[in-house]
Protein backbone atom coordinates (compact mmCIF):
# COMPACT_ATOMS: atom_id res chain seq x y z
CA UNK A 1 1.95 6.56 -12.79
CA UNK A 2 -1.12 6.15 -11.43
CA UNK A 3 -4.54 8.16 -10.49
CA UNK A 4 -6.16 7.77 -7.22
CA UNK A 5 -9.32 10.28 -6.68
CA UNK A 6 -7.47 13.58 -7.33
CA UNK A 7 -3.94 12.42 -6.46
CA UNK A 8 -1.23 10.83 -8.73
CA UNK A 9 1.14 7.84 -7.00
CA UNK A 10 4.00 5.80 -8.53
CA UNK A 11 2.75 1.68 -9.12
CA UNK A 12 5.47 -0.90 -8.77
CA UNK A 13 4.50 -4.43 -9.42
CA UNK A 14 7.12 -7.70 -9.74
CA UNK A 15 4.83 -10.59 -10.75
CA UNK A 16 5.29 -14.11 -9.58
CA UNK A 17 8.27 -12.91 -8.04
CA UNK A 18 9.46 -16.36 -6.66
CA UNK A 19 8.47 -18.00 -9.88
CA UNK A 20 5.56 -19.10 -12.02
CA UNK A 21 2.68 -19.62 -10.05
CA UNK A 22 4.13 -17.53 -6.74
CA UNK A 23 2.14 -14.40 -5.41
CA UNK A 24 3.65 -10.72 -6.95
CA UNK A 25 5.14 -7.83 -4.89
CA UNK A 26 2.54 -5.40 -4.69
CA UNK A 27 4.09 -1.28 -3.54
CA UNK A 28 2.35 1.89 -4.55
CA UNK A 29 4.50 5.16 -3.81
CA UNK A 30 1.84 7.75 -2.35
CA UNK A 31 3.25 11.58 -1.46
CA UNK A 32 3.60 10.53 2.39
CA UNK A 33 4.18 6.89 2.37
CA UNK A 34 3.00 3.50 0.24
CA UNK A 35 0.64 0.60 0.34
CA UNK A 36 2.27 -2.63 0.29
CA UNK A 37 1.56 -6.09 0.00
CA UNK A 38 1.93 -8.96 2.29
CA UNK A 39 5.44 -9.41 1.12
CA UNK A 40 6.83 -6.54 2.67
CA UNK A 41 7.00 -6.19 6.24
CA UNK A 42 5.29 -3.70 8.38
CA UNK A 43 7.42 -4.33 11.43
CA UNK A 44 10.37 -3.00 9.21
CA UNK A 45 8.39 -0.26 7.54
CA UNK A 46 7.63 0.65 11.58
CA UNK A 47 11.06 0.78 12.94
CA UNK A 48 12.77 2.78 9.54
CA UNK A 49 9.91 5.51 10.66
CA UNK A 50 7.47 4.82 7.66
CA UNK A 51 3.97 5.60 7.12
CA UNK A 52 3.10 2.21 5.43
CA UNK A 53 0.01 0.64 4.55
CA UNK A 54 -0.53 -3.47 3.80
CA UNK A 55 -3.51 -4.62 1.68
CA UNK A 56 -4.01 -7.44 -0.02
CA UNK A 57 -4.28 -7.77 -3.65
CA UNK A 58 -2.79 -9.50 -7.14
CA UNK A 59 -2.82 -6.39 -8.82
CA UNK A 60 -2.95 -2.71 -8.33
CA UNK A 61 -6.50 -2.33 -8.98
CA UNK A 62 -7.07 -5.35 -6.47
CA UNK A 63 -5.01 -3.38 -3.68
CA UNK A 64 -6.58 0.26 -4.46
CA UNK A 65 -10.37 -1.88 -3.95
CA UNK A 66 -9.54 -3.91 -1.22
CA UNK A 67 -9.78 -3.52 2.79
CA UNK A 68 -6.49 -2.05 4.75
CA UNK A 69 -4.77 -4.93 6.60
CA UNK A 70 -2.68 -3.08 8.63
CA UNK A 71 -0.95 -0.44 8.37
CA UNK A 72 2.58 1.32 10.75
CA UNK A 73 1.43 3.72 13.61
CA UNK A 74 3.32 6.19 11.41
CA UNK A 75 0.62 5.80 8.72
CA UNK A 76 -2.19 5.97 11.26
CA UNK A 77 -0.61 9.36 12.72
CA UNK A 78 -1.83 10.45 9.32
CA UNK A 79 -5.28 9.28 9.36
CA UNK A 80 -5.44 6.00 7.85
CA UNK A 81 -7.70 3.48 9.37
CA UNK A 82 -8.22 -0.01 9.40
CA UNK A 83 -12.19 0.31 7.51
CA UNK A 84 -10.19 1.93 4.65
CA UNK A 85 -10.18 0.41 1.18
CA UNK A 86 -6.62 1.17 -0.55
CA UNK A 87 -7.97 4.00 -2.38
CA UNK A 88 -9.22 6.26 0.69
CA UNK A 89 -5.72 5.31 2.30
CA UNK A 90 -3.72 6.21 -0.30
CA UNK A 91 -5.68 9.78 -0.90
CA UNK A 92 -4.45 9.71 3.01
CA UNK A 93 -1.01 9.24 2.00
CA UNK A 94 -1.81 12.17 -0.98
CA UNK A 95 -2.44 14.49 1.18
């Protein structure tokens, strides 16, 4: 479990998922939808009806610091923007 400003969301991490030395899958569970990393894909997120965010990162603390990427129109419904770090759109997602 982790703590983002006042909320609580659910870490899952697989490192070097496709083998030593290959990028890990990156998904934090928020109350209203997830961040994700590259690996996932937002155009599936999108059509299941997701509010899904994609940042870039090798570890959770990476993704919570680092810029938005993109995110679904879902997610943006809620108020997530693309000048976001991972934190503020995750206390989105909290909310």
């Amino acid at each position: 479990m982790l703590t983002i400003g006042s909320g609580k969301a659910e870490g899952m991490i697989f490192s070097e998922l496709g083998g030593e030395g290959h990028a890990s899958l990156i998904a934090i569970k928020c109350a209203r939808g997830y961040l994700m990393c590259g690996y996932l894909s937002l155009e599936k997120a999108e059509a299941l009806g997701d509010a899904a965010v994609r940042v870039a990162g090798g570890s959770f603390e990476d993704v919570l610091a680092n810029k938005v990427t993109g995110m679904t129109p879902q997610a943006a419904e809620l108020g997530v923007t693309a000048d976001m770090t991972g934190a503020q759109a995750a206390d989105v997602l909290n909310r």
